[in-house]
Protein backbone atom coordinates (compact mmCIF):
# COMPACT_ATOMS: atom_id res chain seq x y z
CA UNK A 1 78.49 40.52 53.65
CA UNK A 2 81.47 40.51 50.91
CA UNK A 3 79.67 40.71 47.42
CA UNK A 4 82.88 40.97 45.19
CA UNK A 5 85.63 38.29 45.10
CA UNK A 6 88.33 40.80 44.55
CA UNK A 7 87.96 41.96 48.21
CA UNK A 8 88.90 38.74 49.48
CA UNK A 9 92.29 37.94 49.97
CA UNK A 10 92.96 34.46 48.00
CA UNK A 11 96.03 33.51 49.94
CA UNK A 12 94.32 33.39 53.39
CA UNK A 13 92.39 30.04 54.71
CA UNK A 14 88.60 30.16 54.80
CA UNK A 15 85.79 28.28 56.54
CA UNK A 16 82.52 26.66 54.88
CA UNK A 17 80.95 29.20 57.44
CA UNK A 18 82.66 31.93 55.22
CA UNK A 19 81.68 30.22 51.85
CA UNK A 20 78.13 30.64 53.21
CA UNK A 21 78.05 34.52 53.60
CA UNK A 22 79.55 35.19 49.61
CA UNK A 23 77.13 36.49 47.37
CA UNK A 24 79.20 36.59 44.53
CA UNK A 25 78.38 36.54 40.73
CA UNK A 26 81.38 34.70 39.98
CA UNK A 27 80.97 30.62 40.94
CA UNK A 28 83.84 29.36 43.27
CA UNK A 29 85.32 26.29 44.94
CA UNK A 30 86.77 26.06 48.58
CA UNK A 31 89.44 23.15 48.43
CA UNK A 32 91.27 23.04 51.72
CA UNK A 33 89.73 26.33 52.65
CA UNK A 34 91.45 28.03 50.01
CA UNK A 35 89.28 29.95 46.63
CA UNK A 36 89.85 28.52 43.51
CA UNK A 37 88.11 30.33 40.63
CA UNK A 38 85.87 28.13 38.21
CA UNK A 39 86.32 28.86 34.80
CA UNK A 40 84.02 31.71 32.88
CA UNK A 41 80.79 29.88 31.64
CA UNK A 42 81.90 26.83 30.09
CA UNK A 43 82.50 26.48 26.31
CA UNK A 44 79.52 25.61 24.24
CA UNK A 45 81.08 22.20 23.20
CA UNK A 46 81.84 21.77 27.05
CA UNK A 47 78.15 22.16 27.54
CA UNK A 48 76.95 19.82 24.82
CA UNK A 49 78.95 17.21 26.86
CA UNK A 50 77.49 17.92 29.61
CA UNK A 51 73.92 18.04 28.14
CA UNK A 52 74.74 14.51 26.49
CA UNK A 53 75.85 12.86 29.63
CA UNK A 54 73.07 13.90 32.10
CA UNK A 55 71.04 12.75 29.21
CA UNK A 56 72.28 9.33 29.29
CA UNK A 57 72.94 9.18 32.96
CA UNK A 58 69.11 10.44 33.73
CA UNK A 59 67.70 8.01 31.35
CA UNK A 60 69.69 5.39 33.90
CA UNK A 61 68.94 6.83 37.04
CA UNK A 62 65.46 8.00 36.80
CA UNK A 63 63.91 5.04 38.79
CA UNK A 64 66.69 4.36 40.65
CA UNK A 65 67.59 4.65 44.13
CA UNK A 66 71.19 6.82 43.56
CA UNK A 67 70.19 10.36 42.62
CA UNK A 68 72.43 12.38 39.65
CA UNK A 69 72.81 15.92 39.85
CA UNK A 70 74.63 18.25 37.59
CA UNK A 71 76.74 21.84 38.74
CA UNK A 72 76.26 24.11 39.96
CA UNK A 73 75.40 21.82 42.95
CA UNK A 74 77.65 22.24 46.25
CA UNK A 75 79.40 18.65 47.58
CA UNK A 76 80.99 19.58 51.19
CA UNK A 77 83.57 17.07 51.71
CA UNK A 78 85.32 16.91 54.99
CA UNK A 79 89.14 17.43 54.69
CA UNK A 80 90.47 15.21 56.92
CA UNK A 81 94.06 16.78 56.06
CA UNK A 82 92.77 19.94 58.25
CA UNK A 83 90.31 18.62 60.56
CA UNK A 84 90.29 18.61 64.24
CA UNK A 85 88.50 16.54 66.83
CA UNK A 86 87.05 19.54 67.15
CA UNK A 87 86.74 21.60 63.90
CA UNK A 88 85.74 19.82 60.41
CA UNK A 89 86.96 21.94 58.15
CA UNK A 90 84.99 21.24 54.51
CA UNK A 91 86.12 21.36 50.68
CA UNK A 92 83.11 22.97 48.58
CA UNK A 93 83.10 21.63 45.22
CA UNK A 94 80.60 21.58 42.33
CA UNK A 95 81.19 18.66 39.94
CA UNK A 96 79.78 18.85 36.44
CA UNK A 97 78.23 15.72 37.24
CA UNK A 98 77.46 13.63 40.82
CA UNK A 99 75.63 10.64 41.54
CA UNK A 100 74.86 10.02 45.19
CA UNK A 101 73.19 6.58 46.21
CA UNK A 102 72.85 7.46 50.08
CA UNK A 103 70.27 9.99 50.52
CA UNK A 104 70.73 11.17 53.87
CA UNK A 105 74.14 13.03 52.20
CA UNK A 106 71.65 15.14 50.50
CA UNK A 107 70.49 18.44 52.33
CA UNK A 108 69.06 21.42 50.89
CA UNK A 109 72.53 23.39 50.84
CA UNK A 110 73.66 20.42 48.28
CA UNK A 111 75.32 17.18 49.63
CA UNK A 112 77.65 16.50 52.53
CA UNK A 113 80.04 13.81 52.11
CA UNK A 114 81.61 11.51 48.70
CA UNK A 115 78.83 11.33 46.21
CA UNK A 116 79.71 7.27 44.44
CA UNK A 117 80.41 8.86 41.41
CA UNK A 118 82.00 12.30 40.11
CA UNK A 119 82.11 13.29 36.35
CA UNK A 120 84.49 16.27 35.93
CA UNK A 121 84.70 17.77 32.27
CA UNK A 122 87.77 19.63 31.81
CA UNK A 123 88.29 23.39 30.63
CA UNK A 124 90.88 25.51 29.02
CA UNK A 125 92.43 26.81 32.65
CA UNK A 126 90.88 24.33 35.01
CA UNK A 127 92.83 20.74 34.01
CA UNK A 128 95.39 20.97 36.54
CA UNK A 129 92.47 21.47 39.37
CA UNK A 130 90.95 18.56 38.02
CA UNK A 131 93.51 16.22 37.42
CA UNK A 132 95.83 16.88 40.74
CA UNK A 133 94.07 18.76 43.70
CA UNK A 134 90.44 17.33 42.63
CA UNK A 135 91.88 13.99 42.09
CA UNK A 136 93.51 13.78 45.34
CA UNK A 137 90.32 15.08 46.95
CA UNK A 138 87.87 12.94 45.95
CA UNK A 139 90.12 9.94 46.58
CA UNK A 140 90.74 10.98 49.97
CA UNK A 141 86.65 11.83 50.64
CA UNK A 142 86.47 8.17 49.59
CA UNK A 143 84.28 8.67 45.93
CA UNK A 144 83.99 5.12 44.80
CA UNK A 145 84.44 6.46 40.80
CA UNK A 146 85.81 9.20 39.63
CA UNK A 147 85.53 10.08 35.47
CA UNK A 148 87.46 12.97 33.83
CA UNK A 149 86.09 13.42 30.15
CA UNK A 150 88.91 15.81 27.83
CA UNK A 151 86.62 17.32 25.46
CA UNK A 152 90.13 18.26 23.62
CA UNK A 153 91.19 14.78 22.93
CA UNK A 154 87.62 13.30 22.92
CA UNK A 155 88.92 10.79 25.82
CA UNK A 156 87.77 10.02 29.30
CA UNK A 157 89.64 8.54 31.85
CA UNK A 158 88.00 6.39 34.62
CA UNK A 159 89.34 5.86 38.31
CA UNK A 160 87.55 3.11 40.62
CA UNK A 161 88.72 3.36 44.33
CA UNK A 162 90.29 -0.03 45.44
CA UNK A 163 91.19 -0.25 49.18
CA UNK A 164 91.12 4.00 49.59
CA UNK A 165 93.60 4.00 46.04
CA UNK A 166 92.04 5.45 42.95
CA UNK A 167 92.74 2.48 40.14
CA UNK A 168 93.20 3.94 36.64
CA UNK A 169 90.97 1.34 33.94
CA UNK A 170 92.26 1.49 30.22
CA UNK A 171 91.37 5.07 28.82
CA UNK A 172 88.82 5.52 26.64
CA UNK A 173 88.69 6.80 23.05
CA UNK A 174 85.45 7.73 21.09
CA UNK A 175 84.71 4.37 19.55
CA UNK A 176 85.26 2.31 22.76
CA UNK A 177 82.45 1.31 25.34
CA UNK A 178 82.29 2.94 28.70
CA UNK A 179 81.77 0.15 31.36
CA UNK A 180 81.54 1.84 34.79
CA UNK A 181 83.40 -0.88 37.47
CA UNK A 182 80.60 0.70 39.96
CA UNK A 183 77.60 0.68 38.36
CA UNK A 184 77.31 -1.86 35.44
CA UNK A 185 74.41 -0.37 33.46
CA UNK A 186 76.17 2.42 32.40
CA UNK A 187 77.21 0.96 28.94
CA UNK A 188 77.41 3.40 25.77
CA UNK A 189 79.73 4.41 23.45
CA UNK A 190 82.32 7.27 24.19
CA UNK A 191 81.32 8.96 20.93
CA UNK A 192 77.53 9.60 22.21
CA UNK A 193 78.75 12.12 24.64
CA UNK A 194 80.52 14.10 21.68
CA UNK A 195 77.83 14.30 19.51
């Protein structure tokens, strides 16, 4: 069993079968079987975010059927890129935010398979993951609504998936409304999120 990261070597390919044995402190993300680093802990304004979106997103989902979870939570996606007919080779990520309406994705390693909707909230060293290779990802896995909040510019940007094409809506600044495409009674103000 490999405890430290540094003893792995982060240009080679792994499997979700290695992901399994790590017992590292560090958290990591397997995107096409190669590590990517998270950030260190997440900033404390980072975290409010956070905080302030479960809170709103729990309120809506408590007695609903789709189920919200918040990182560290592992989402194995199947990268069809790299899969055989007879390998599946998985992506491990941990959104800051999922919602999953189909509960037989959920296991008790995490989720297998495009949660409906993915909040990421970008970090000082992580945008570029989020805005290119998680982007691509999550359209390709099929998630039906993808949000990436920048706690920098107090923005969020939403993309709805329209025939297996991520659709960019109108982004969002603190005083506007979000309106999710997917699920409709998701309707607050930007600014709450900030507070």
């Amino acid at each position: 069993m490999i405890t430290n990261i540094n003893d792995l070597d982060l240009e080679k390919t792994y499997s979700y079968a290695d992901y399994l044995t790590w017992k590292f402190q560090e958290r990591l993300e397997l995107i096409r079987g190669k590590i990517f680093k998270m950030s260190p802990a997440p900033s404390t304004f980072h975290q409010k975010i956070a905080s302030n979106l479960h809170g709103l997103l729990w309120y809506e989902y408590k007695n609903h059927s789709c189920k919200l979870f918040s990182a560290p939570f592992d989402v194995r996606l199947v990268d069809k890129k790299k899969s055989t007919a007879d390998k599946e080779v998985f992506t491990v990520v941990q959104p800051d935010l999922c919602v999953f309406c189909d509960e037989d994705k959920l296991d008790e390693r995490g989720a297998i398979g495009a949660p409906d909707l993915v909040i990421e909230i970008l970090s000082p060293g992580n945008s570029s993951k989020e805005m290119k290779y998680k982007y691509d990802l999550y359209q390709e896995a099929g998630v039906l609504e993808y949000w990436i909040v920048n706690p920098a510019d107090k923005t969020l940007f939403i993309y709805a998936l329209e025939n297996g094409i991520f659709i960019g809506k109108h982004p969002l600044i603190e005083e506007d409304t979000i309106q999710s495409p997917l699920f409709p009674q998701l309707d607050f103000v930007l600014e709450e999120i900030f507070k």
